[in-house]
N, C-alpha and C. Protein backbone atom coordinates (compact mmCIF):
# COMPACT_ATOMS: atom_id res chain seq x y z
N UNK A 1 39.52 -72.36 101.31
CA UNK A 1 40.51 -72.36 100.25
C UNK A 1 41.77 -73.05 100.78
N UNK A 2 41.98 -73.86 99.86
CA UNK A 2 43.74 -74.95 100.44
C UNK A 2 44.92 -73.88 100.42
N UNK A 3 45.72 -74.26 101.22
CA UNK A 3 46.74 -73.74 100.57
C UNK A 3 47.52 -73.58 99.49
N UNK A 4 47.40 -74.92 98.53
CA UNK A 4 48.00 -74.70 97.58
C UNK A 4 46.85 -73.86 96.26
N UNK A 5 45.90 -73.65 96.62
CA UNK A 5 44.85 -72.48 95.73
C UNK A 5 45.50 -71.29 96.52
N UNK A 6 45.30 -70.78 97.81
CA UNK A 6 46.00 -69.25 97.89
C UNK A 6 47.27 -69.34 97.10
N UNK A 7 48.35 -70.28 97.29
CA UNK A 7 49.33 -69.88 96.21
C UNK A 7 49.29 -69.51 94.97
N UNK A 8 48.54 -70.80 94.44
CA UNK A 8 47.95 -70.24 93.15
C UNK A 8 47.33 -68.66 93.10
N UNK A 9 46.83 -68.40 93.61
CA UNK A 9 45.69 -66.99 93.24
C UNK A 9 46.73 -65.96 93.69
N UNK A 10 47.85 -66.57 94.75
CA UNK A 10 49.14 -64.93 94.73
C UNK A 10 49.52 -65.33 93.79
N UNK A 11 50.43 -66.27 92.72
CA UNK A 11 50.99 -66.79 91.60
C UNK A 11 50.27 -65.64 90.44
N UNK A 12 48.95 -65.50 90.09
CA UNK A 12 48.05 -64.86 89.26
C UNK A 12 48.45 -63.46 89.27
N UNK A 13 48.43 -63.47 90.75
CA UNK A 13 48.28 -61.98 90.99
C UNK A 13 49.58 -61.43 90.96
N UNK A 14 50.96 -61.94 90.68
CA UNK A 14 51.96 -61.59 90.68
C UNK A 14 52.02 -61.38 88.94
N UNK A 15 51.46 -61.98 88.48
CA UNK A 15 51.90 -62.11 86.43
C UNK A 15 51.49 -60.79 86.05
N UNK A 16 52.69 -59.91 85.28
CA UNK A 16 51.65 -59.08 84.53
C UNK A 16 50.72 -59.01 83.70
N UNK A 17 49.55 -58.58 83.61
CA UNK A 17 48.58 -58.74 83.06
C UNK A 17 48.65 -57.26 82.24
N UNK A 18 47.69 -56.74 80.74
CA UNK A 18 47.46 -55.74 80.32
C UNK A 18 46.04 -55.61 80.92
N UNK A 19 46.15 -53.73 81.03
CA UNK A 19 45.02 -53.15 80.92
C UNK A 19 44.28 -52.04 80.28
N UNK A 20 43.41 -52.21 80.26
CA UNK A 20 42.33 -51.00 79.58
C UNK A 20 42.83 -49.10 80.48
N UNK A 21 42.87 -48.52 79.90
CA UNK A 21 43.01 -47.07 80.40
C UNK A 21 42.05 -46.09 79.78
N UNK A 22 40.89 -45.68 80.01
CA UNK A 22 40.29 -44.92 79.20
C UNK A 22 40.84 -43.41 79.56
N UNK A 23 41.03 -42.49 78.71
CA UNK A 23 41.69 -41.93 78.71
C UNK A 23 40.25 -40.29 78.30
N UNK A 24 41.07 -39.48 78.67
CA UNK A 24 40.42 -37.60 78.71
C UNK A 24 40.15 -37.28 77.36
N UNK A 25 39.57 -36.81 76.30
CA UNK A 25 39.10 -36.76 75.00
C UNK A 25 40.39 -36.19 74.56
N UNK A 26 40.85 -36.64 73.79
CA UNK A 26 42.16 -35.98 73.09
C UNK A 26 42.97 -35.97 73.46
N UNK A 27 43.49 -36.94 74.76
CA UNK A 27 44.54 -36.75 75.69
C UNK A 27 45.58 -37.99 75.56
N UNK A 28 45.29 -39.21 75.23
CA UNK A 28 45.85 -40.27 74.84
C UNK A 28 47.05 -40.34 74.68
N UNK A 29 47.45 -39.75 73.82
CA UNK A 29 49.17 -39.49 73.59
C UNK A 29 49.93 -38.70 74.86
N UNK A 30 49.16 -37.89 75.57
CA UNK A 30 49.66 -36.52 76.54
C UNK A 30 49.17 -37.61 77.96
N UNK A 31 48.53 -38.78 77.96
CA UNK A 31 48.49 -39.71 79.19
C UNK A 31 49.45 -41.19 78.77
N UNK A 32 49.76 -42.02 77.18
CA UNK A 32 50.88 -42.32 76.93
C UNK A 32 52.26 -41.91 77.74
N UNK A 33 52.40 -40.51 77.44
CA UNK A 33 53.91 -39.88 77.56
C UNK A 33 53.67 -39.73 79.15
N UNK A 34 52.96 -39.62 80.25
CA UNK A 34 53.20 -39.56 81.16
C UNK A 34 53.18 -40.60 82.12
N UNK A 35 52.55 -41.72 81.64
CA UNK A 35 52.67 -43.14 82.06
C UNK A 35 54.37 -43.43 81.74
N UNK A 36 54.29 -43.35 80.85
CA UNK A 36 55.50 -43.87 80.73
C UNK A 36 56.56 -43.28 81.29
N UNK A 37 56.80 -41.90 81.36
CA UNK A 37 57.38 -41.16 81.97
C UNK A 37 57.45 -41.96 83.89
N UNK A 38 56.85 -41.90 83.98
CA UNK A 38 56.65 -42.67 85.39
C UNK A 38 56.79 -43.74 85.61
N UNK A 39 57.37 -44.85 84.57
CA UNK A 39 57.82 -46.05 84.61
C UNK A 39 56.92 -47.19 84.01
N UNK A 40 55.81 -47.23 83.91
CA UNK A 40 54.94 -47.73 83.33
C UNK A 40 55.29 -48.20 82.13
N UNK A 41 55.04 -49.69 81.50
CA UNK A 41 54.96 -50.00 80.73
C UNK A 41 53.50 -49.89 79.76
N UNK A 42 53.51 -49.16 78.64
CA UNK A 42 52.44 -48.84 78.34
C UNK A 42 52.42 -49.04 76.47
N UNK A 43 51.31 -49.65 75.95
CA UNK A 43 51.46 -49.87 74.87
C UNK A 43 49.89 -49.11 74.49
N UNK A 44 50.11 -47.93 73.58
CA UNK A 44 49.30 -47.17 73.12
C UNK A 44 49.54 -47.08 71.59
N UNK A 45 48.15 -48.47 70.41
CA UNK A 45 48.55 -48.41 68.94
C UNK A 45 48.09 -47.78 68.27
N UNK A 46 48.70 -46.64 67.46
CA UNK A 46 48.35 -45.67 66.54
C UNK A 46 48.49 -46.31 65.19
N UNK A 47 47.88 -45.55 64.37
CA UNK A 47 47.80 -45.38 62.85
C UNK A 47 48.57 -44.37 62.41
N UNK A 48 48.83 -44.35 60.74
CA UNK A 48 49.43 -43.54 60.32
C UNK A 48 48.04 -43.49 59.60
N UNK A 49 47.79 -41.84 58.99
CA UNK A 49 46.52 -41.66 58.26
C UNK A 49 46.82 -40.31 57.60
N UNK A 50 46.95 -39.56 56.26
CA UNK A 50 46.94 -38.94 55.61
C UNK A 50 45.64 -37.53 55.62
N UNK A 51 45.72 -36.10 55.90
CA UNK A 51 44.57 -35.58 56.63
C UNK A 51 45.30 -34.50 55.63
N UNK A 52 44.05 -33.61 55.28
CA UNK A 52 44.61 -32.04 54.54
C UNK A 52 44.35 -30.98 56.05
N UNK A 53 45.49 -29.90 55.96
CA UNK A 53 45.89 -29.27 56.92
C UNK A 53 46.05 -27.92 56.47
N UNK A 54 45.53 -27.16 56.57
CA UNK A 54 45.75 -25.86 56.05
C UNK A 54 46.12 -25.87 54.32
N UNK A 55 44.70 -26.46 53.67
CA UNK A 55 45.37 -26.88 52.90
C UNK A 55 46.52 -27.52 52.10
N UNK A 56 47.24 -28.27 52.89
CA UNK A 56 48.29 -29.39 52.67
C UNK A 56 48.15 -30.74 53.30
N UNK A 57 48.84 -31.73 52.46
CA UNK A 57 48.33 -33.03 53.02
C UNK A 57 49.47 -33.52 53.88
N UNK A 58 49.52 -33.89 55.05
CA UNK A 58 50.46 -34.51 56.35
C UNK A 58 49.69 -35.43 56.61
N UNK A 59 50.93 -37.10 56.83
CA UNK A 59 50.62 -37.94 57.43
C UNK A 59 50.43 -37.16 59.28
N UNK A 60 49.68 -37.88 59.94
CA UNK A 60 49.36 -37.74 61.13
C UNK A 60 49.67 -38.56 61.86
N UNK A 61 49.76 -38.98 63.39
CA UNK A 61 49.27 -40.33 63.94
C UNK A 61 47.97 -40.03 64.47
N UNK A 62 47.04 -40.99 64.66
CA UNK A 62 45.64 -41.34 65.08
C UNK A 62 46.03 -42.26 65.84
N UNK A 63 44.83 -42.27 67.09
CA UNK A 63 45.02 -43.50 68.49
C UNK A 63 44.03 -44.82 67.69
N UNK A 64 44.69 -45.95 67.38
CA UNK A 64 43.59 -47.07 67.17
C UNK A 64 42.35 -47.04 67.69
N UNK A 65 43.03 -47.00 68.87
CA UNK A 65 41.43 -46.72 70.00
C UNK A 65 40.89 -45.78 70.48
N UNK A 66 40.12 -44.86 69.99
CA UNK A 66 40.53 -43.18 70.47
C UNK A 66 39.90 -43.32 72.29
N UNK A 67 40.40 -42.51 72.89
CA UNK A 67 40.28 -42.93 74.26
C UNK A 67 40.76 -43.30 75.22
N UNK A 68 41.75 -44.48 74.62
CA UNK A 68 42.24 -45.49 75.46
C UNK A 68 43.27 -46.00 74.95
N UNK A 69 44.24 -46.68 75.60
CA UNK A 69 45.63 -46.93 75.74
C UNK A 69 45.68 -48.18 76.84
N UNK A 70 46.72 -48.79 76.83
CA UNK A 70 46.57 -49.79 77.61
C UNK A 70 47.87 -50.01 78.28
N UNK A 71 48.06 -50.55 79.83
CA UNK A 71 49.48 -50.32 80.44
C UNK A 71 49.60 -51.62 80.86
N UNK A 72 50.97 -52.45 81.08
CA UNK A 72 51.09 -53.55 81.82
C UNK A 72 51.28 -53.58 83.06
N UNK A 73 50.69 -54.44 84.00
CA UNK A 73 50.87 -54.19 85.61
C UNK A 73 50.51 -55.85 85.91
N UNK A 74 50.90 -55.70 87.56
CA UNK A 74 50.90 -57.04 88.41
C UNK A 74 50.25 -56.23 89.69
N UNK A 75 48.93 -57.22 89.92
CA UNK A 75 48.39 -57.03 91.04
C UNK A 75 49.10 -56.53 92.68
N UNK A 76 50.26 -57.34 92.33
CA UNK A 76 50.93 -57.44 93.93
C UNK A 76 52.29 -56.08 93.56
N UNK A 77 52.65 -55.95 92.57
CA UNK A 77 53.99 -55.18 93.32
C UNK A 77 54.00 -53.99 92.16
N UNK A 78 53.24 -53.72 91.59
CA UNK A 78 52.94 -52.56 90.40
C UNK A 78 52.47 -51.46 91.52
N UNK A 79 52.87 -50.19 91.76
CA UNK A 79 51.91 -49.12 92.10
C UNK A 79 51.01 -48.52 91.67
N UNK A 80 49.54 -48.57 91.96
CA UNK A 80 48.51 -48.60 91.18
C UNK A 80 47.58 -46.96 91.12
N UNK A 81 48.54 -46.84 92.01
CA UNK A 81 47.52 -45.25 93.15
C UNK A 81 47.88 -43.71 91.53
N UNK A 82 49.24 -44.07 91.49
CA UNK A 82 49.50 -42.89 90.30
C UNK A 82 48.57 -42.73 88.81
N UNK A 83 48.33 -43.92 88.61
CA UNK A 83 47.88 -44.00 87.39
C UNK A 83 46.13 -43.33 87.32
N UNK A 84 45.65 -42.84 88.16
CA UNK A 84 44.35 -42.12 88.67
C UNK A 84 44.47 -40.68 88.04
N UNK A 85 45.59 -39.95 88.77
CA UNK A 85 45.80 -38.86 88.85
C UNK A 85 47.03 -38.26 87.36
N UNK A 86 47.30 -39.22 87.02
CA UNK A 86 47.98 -38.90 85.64
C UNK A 86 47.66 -37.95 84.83
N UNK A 87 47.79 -37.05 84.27
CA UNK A 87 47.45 -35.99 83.28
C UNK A 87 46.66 -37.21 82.02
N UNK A 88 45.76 -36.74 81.87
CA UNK A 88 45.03 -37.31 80.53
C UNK A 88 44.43 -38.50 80.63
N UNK A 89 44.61 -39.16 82.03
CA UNK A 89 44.00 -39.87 82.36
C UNK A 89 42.64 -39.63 82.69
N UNK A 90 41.91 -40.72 82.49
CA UNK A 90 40.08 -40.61 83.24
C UNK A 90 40.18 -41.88 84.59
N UNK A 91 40.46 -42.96 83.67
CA UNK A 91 39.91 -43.83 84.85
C UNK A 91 40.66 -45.86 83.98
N UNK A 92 40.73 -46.44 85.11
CA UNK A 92 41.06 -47.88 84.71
C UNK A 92 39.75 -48.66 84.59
N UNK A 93 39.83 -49.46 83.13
CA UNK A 93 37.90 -49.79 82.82
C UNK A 93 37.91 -51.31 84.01
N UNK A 94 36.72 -50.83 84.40
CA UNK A 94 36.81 -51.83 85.22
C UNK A 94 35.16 -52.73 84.92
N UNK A 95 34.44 -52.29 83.80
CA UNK A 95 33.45 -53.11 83.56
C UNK A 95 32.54 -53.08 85.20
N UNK A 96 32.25 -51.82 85.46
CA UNK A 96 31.21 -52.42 86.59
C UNK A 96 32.29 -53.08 88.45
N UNK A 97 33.27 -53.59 87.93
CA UNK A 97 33.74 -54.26 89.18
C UNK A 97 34.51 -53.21 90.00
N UNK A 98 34.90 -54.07 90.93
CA UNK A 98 35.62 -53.16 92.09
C UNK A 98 37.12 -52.93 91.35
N UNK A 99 37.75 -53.99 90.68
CA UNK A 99 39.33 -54.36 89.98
C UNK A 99 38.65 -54.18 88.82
N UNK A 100 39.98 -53.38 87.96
CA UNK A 100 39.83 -53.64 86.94
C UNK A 100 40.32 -54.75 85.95
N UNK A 101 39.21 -55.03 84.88
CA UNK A 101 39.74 -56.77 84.57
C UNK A 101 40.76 -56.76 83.28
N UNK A 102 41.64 -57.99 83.03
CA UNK A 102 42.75 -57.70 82.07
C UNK A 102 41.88 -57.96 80.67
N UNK A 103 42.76 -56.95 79.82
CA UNK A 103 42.72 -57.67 78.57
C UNK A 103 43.02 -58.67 78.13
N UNK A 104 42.51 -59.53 77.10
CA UNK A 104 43.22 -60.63 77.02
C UNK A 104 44.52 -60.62 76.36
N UNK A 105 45.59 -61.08 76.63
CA UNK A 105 46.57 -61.46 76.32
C UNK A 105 47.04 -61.58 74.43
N UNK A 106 45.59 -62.36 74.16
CA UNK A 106 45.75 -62.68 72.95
C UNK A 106 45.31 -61.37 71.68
N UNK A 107 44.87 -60.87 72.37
CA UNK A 107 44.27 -59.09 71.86
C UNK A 107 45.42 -58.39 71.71
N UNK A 108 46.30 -58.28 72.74
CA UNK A 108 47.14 -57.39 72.41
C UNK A 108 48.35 -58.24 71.72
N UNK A 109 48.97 -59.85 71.75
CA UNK A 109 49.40 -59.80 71.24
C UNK A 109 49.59 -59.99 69.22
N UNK A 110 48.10 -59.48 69.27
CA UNK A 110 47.56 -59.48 67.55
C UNK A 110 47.73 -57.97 67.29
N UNK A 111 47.23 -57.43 67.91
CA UNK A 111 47.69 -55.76 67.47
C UNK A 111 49.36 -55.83 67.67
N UNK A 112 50.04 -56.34 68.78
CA UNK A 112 51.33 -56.10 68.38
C UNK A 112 51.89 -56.61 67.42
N UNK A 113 51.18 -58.10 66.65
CA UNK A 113 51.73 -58.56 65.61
C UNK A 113 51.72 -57.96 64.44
N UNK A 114 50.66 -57.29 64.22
CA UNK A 114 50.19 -56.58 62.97
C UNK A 114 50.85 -54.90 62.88
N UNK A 115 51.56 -54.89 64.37
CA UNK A 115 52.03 -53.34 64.21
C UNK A 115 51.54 -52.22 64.65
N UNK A 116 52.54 -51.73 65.35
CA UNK A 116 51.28 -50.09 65.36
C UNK A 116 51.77 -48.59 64.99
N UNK A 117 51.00 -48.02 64.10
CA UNK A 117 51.89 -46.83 63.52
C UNK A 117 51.45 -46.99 62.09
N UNK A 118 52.32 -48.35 61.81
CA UNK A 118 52.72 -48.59 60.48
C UNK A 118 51.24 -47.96 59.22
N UNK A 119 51.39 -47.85 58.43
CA UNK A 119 50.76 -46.96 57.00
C UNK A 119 49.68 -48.05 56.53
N UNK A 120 48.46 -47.89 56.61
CA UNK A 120 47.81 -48.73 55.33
C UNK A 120 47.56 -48.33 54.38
N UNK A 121 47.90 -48.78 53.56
CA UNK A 121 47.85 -48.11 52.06
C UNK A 121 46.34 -48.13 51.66
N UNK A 122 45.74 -48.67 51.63
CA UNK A 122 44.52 -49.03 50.80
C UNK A 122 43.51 -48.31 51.86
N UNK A 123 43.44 -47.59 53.18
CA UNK A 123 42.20 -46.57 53.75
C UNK A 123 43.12 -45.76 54.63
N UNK A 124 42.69 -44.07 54.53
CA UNK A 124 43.11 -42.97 54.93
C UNK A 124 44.07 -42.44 54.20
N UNK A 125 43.75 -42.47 52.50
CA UNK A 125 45.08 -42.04 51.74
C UNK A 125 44.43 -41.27 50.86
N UNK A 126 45.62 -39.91 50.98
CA UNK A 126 44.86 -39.26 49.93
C UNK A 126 46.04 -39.57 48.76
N UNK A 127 45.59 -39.69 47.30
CA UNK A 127 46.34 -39.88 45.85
C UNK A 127 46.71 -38.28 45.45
N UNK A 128 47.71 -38.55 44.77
CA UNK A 128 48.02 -37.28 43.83
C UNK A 128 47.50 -37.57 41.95
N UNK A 129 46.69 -36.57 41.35
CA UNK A 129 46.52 -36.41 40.10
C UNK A 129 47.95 -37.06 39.57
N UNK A 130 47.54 -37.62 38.94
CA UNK A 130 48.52 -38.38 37.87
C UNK A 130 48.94 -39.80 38.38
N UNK A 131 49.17 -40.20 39.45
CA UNK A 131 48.94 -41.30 40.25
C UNK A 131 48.61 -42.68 39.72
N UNK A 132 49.39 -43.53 39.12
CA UNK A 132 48.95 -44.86 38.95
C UNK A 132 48.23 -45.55 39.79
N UNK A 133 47.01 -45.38 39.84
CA UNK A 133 46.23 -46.52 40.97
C UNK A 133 45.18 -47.85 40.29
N UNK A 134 45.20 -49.25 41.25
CA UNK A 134 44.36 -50.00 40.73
C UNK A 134 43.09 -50.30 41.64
N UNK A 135 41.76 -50.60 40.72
CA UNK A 135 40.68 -50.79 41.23
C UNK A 135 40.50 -51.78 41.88
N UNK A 136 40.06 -52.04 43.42
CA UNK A 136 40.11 -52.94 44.03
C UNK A 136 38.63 -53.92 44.20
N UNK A 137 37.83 -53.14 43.85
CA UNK A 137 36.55 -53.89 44.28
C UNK A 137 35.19 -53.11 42.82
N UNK A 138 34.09 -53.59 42.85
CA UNK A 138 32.99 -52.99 41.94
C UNK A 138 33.46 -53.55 40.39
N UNK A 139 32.85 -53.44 39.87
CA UNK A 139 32.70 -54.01 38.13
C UNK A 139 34.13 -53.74 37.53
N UNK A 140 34.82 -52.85 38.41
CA UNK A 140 36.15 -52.40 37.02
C UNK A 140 37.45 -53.24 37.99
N UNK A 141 37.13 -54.54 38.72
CA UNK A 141 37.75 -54.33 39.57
C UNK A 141 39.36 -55.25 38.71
N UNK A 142 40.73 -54.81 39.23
CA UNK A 142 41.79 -55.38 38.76
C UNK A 142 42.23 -54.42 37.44
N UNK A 143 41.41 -53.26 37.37
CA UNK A 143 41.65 -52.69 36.08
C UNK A 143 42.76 -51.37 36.60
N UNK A 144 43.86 -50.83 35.82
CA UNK A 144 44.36 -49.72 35.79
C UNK A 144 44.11 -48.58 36.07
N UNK A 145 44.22 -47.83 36.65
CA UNK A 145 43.62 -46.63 35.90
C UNK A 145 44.87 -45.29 36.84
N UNK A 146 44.11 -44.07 36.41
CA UNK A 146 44.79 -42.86 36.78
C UNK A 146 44.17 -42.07 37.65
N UNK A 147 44.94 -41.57 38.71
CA UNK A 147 44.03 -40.66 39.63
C UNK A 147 43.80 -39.48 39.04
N UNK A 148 42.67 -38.28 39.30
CA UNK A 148 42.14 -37.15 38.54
C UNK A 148 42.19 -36.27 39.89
N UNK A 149 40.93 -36.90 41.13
CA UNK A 149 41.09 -35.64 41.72
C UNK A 149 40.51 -36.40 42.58
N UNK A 150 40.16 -35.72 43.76
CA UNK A 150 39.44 -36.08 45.06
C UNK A 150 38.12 -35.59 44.97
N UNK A 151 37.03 -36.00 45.47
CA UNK A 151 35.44 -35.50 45.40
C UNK A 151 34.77 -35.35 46.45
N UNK A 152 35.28 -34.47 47.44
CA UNK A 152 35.31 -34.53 48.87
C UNK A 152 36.03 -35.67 49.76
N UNK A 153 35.94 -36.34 50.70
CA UNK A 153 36.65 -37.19 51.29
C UNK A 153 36.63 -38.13 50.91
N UNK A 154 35.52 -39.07 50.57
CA UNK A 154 35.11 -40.58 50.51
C UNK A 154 35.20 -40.94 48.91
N UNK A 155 35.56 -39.78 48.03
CA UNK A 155 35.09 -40.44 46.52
C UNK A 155 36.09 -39.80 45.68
N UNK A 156 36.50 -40.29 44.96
CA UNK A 156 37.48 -39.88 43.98
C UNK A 156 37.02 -40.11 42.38
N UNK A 157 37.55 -39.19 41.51
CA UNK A 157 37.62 -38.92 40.34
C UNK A 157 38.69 -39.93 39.56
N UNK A 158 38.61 -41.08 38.50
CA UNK A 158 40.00 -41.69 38.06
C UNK A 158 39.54 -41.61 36.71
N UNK A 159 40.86 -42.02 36.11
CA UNK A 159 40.81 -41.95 34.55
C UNK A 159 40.84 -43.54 34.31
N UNK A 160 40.15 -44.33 33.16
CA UNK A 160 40.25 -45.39 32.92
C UNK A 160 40.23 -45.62 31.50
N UNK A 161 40.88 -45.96 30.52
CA UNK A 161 41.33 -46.39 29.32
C UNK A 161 40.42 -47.45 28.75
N UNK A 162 39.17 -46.80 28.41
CA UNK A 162 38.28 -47.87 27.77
C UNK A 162 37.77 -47.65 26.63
N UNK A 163 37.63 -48.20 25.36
CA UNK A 163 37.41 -48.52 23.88
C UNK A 163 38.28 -47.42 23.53
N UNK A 164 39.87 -47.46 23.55
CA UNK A 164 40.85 -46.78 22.85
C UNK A 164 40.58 -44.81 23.22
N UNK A 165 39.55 -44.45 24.52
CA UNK A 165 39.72 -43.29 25.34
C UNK A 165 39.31 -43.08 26.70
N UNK A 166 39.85 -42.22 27.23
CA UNK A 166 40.05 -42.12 28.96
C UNK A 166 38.63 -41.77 29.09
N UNK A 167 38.20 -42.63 29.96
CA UNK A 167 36.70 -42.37 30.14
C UNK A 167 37.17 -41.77 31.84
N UNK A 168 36.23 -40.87 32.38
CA UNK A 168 36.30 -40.63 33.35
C UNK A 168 35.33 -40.62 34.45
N UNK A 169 35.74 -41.51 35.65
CA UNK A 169 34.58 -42.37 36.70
C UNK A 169 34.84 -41.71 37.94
N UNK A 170 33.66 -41.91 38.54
CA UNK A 170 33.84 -41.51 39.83
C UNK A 170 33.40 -42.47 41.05
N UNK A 171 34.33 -42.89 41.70
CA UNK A 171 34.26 -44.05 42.63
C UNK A 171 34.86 -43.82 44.18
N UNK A 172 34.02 -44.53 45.12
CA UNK A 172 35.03 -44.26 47.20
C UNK A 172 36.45 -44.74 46.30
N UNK A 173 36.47 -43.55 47.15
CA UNK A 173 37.91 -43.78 47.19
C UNK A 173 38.88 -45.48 48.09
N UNK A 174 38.53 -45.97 48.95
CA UNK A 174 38.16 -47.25 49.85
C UNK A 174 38.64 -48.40 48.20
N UNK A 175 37.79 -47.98 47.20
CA UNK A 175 37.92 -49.08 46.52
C UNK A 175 39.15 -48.93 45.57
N UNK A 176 40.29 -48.01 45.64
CA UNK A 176 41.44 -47.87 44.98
C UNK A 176 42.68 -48.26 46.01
N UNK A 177 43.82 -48.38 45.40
CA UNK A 177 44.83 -48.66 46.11
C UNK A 177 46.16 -48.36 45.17
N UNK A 178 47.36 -47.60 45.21
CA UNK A 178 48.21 -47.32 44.76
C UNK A 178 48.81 -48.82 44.04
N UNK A 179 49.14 -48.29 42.82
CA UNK A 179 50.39 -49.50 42.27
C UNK A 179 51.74 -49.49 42.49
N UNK A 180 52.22 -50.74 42.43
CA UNK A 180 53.36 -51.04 43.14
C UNK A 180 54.64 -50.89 42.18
């Protein structure tokens, strides 16, 4: 190897790179807060998602990735030894190798473009009866209608205004979306 390739390959090994963290079943947020706590730069993207709770409905956060979380580091001057023993930690994915390998760059910076946290309206929502919502997909699709009720998780009850009375359908819920 020339010298000017070892430079290169310390050059590499100095850039921060992201990585994979698989993380303790349910622990994600409780290995988040302690990475970071410890200096770590760590980008862990959640959802916002709508869940009934003792009978009541609360937004939640959910891990995008359940499992795993991802931290930024540099081969040469990052301390690597803590991140083992972290609460909620399991292990750095290393695919089989001795190092573990980076994510790509362009991965995370698409999840950071798109946000993390932020609400999707159109999956993990529950409607309230009376609810203006429109049909997004299937034969009625672009049409009006009114929310009625929920039909376990995946399917909902709506009202739809057809030959001058509310006919009432039952459709996933997936294929509605609140009006604006």
């Amino acid at each position: 190897m020339s010298d000017s390739e070892i430079r290169q390959a310390e050059d590499d090994d100095a850039v921060p790179r992201w990585y994979a963290i698989q993380c303790k079943g349910g622990e994600s947020f409780r290995a988040a807060e302690h990475l970071a706590n410890q200096g770590y730069e760590i980008f862990h993207p959640v959802l916002q998602v709508q869940k009934k709770r003792r009978g009541k409905l609360e937004w939640i956060s959910e891990p995008l990735f359940p499992y795993y979380l991802f931290i930024r580091l540099d081969r040469l001057a990052s301390n690597w030894r803590p991140i083992r023993s972290t609460r909620g930690v399991l292990k750095l994915v290393t695919f089989g190798l001795a190092m573990p390998v980076p994510v790509s760059d362009e991965l995370i910076e698409t999840l950071l473009a798109h946000g993390s946290g932020e609400e999707d309206a159109s999956s993990n929502v529950y409607f309230r009866a009376g609810e203006a919502v429109e049909i997004t997909e299937g034969p009625f699709k672009d049409l009006q209608a009114v929310f009625a009720s929920h039909k376990g998780e995946e399917r909902a009850i709506v009202l739809l205004n057809m030959l001058h009375k509310q006919q009432r359908l039952e459709m996933p819920v997936g294929q509605l979306r609140r009006r604006d």
